[in-house]
Protein backbone atom coordinates (compact mmCIF):
# COMPACT_ATOMS: atom_id res chain seq x y z
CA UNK A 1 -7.80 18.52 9.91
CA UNK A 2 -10.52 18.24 12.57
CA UNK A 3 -13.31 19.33 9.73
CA UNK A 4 -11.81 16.71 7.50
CA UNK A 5 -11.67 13.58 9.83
CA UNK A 6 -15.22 14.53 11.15
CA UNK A 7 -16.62 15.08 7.27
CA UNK A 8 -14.40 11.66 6.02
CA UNK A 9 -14.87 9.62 9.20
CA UNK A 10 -17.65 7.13 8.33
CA UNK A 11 -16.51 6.61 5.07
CA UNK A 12 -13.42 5.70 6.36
CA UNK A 13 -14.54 3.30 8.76
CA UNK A 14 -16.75 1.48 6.48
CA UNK A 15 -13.19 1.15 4.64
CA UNK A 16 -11.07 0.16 7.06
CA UNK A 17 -13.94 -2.58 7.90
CA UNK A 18 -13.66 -3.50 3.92
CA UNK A 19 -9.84 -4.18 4.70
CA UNK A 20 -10.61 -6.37 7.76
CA UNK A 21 -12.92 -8.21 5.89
CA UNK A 22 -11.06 -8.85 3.09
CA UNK A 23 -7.83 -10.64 5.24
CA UNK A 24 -10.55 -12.91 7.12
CA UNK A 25 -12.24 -13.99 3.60
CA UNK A 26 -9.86 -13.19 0.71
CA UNK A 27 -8.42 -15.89 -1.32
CA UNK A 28 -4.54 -15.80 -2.40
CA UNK A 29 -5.48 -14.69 -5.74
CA UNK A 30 -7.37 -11.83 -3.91
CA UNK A 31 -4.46 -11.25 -1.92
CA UNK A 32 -1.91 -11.28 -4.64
CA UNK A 33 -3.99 -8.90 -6.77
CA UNK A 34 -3.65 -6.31 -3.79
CA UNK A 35 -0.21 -7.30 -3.76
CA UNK A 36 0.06 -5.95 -7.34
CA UNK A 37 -1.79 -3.18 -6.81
CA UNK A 38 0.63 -1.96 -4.21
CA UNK A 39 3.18 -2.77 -6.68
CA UNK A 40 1.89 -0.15 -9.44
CA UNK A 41 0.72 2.79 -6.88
CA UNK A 42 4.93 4.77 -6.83
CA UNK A 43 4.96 7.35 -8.53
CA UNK A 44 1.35 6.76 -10.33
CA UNK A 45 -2.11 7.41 -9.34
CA UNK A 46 -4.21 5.10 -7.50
CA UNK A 47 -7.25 4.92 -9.38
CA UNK A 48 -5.20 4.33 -12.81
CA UNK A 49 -3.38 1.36 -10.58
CA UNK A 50 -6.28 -0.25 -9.97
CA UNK A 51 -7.84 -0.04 -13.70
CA UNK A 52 -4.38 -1.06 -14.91
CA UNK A 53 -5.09 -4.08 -12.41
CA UNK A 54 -8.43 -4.66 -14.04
CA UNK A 55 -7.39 -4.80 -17.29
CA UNK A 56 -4.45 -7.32 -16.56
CA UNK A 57 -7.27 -9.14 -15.20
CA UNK A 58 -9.74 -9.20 -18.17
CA UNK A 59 -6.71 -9.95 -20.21
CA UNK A 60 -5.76 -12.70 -18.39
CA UNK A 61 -1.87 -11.27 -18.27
CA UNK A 62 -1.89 -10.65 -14.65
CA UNK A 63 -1.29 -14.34 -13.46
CA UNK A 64 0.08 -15.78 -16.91
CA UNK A 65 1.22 -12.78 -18.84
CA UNK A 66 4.69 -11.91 -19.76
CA UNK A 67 6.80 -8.61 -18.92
CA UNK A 68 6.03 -7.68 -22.05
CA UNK A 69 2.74 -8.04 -22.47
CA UNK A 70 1.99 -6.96 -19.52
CA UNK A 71 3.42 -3.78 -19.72
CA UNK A 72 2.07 -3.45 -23.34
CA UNK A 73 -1.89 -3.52 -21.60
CA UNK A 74 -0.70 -0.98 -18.22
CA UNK A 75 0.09 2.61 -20.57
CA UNK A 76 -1.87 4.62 -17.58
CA UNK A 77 1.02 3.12 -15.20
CA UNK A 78 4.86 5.34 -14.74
CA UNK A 79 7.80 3.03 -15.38
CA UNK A 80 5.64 0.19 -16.67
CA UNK A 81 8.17 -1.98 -17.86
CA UNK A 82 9.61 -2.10 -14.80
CA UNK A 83 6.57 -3.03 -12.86
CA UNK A 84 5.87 -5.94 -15.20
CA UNK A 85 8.92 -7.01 -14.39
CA UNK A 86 8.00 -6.78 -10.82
CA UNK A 87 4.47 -8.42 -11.09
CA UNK A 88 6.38 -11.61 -12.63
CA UNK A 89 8.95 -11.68 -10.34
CA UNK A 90 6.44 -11.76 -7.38
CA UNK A 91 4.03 -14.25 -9.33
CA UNK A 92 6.92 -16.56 -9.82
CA UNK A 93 8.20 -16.38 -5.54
CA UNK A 94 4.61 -16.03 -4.50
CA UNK A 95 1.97 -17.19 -6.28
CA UNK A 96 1.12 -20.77 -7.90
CA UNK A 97 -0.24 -24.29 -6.59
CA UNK A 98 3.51 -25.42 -5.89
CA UNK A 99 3.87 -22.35 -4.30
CA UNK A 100 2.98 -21.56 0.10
CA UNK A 101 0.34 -19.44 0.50
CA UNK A 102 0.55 -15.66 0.52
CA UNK A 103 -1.56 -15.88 3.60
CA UNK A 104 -0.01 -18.67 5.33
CA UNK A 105 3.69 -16.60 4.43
CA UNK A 106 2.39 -13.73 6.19
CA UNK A 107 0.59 -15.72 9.03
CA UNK A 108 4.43 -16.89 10.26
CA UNK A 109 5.14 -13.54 11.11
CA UNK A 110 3.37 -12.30 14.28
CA UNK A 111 3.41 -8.74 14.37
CA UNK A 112 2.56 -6.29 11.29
CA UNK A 113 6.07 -4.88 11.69
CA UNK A 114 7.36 -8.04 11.18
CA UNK A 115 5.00 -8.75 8.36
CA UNK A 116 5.94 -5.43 6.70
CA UNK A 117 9.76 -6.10 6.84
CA UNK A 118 9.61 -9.44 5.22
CA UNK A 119 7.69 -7.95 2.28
CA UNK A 120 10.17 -5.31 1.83
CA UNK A 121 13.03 -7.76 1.55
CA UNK A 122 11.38 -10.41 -0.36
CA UNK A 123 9.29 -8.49 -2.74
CA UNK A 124 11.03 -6.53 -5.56
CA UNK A 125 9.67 -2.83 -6.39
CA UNK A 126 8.37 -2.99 -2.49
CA UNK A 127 9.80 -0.38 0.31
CA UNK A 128 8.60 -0.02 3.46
CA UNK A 129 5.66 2.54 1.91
CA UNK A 130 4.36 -0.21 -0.92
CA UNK A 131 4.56 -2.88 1.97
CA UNK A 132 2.55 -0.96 5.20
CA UNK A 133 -0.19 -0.20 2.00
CA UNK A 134 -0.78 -3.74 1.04
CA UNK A 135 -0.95 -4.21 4.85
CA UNK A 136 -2.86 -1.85 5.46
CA UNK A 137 -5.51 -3.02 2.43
CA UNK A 138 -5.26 -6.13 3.81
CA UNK A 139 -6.84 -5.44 7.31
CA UNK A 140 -3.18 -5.10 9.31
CA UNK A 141 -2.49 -1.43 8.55
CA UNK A 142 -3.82 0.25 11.91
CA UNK A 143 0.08 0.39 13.34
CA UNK A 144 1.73 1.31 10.11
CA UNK A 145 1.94 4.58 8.15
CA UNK A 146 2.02 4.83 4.62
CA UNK A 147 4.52 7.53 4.03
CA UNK A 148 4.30 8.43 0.70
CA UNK A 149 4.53 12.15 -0.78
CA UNK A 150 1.52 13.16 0.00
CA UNK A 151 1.57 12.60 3.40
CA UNK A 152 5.08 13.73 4.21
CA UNK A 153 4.49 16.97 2.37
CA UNK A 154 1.84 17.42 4.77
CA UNK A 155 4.12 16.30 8.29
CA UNK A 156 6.12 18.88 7.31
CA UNK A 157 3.79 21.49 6.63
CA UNK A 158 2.51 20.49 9.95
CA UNK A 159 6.41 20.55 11.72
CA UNK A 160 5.74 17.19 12.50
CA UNK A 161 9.20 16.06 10.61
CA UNK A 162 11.87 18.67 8.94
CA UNK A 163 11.10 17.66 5.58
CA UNK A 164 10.43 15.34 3.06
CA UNK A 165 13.58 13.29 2.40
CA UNK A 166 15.58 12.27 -1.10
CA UNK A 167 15.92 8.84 -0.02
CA UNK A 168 13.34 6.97 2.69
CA UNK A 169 15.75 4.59 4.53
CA UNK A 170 14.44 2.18 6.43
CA UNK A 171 15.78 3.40 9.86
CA UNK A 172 14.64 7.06 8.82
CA UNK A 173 10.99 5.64 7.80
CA UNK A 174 10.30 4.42 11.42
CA UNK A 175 11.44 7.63 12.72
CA UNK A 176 9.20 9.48 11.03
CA UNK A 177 6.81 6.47 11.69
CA UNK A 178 7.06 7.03 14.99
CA UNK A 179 6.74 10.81 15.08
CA UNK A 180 3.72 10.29 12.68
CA UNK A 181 2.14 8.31 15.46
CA UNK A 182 2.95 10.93 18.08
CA UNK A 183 1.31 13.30 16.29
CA UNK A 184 -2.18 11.44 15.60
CA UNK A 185 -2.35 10.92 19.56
CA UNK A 186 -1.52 14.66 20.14
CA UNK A 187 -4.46 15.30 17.82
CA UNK A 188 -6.72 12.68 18.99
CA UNK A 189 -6.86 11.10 15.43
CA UNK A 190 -6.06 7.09 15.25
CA UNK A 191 -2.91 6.90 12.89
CA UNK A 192 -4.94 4.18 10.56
CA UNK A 193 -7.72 7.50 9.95
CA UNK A 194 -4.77 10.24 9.87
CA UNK A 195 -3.82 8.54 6.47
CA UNK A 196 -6.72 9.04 5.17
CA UNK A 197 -7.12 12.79 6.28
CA UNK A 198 -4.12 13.89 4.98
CA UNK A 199 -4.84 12.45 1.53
CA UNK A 200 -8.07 13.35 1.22
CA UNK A 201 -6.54 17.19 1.77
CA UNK A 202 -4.19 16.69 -1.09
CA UNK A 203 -6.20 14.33 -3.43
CA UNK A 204 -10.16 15.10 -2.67
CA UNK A 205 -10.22 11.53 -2.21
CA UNK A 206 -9.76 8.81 -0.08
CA UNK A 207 -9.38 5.92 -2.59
CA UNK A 208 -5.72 4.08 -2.16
């Protein structure tokens, strides 16, 4: 872990920098296009999110396309039809000129916790996992954990939790949150660069 953070750690913080950057210049459409990339990452692989994002966007489907036709363009994507279905849905609620900003939404919650529960309850195909990783890519990430497979696999390896779950509640995702946390101070690695470590072990990679 120690040999990964040190090897990873620049790289890291030139990302996390990326993220802060983005939420003090990013646009709404800039925002919303993380928004969707969160969206697509369950169950799929990041890098084939993002290039199904790209192609939406050279097809001009991701802010006028269809269900359909979206899904039709995102083959690289797991349970694509329900996704598109997703991407509308949010488009319609959160996106538009008659619409409140994405950024000024967010900005009336104080707190990234409270930030991260309104997206899970007002954005369909978001949990608390899909919701602390658009945070997080958005520069408000450093409290949250982004407890997907990959990483729980790895607290349990680690005995930090007793195993991965079948079903994330919300209650049971701040627990192991919280023990999550606990463990990156034990460690002496900031929770925001633990994420990273522990994916980089599984994936070789640290793109999200």
């Amino acid at each position: 872990m120690r040999s990964i953070y040190d090897s990873i750690r620049v790289e890291v913080s030139r990302q996390l920098e990326l993220f802060s950057r983005r939420w003090e210049f990013a646009t709404d459409r800039e925002l919303f296009i993380q928004l969707v990339f969160c969206l697509l990452t369950p169950q799929s692989k990041a890098r084939q999110c993002w290039r199904a994002v790209q192609i939406l966007l050279e097809d001009d489907l991701l802010f006028h396309g269809r269900p359909a036709d979206i899904a039709a363009r995102i083959p690289i994507v797991r349970f694509r039809n329900k996704k598109a279905e997703y991407i509308v849905r949010a488009r319609e609620t959160l996106y538009g000129l008659d619409r409140p900003s994405l950024r000024s939404i967010l900005d009336q919650h104080a707190v990234a916790f409270d930030m991260r529960s309104w997206l899970a309850s007002a954005v369909t195909g978001y949990g608390y996992k899909e919701a602390s990783h658009f945070l997080r890519n958005i520069g408000h990430g450093g409290s949250l954990a982004i407890l997907d497979r990959h990483i729980l696999k790895n607290l349990t390896a680690f005995g930090v939790i007793d195993g991965p779950p079948s079903n994330l509640s919300a209650a049971r995702y701040l627990t192991y949150e919280n023990a999550m946390r606990d463990f990156s101070q034990s460690i002496n690695i900031p929770l925001d660069y633990l994420d990273f470590v522990l994916w980089y072990k599984e994936t070789g990679d640290i793109f999200q």
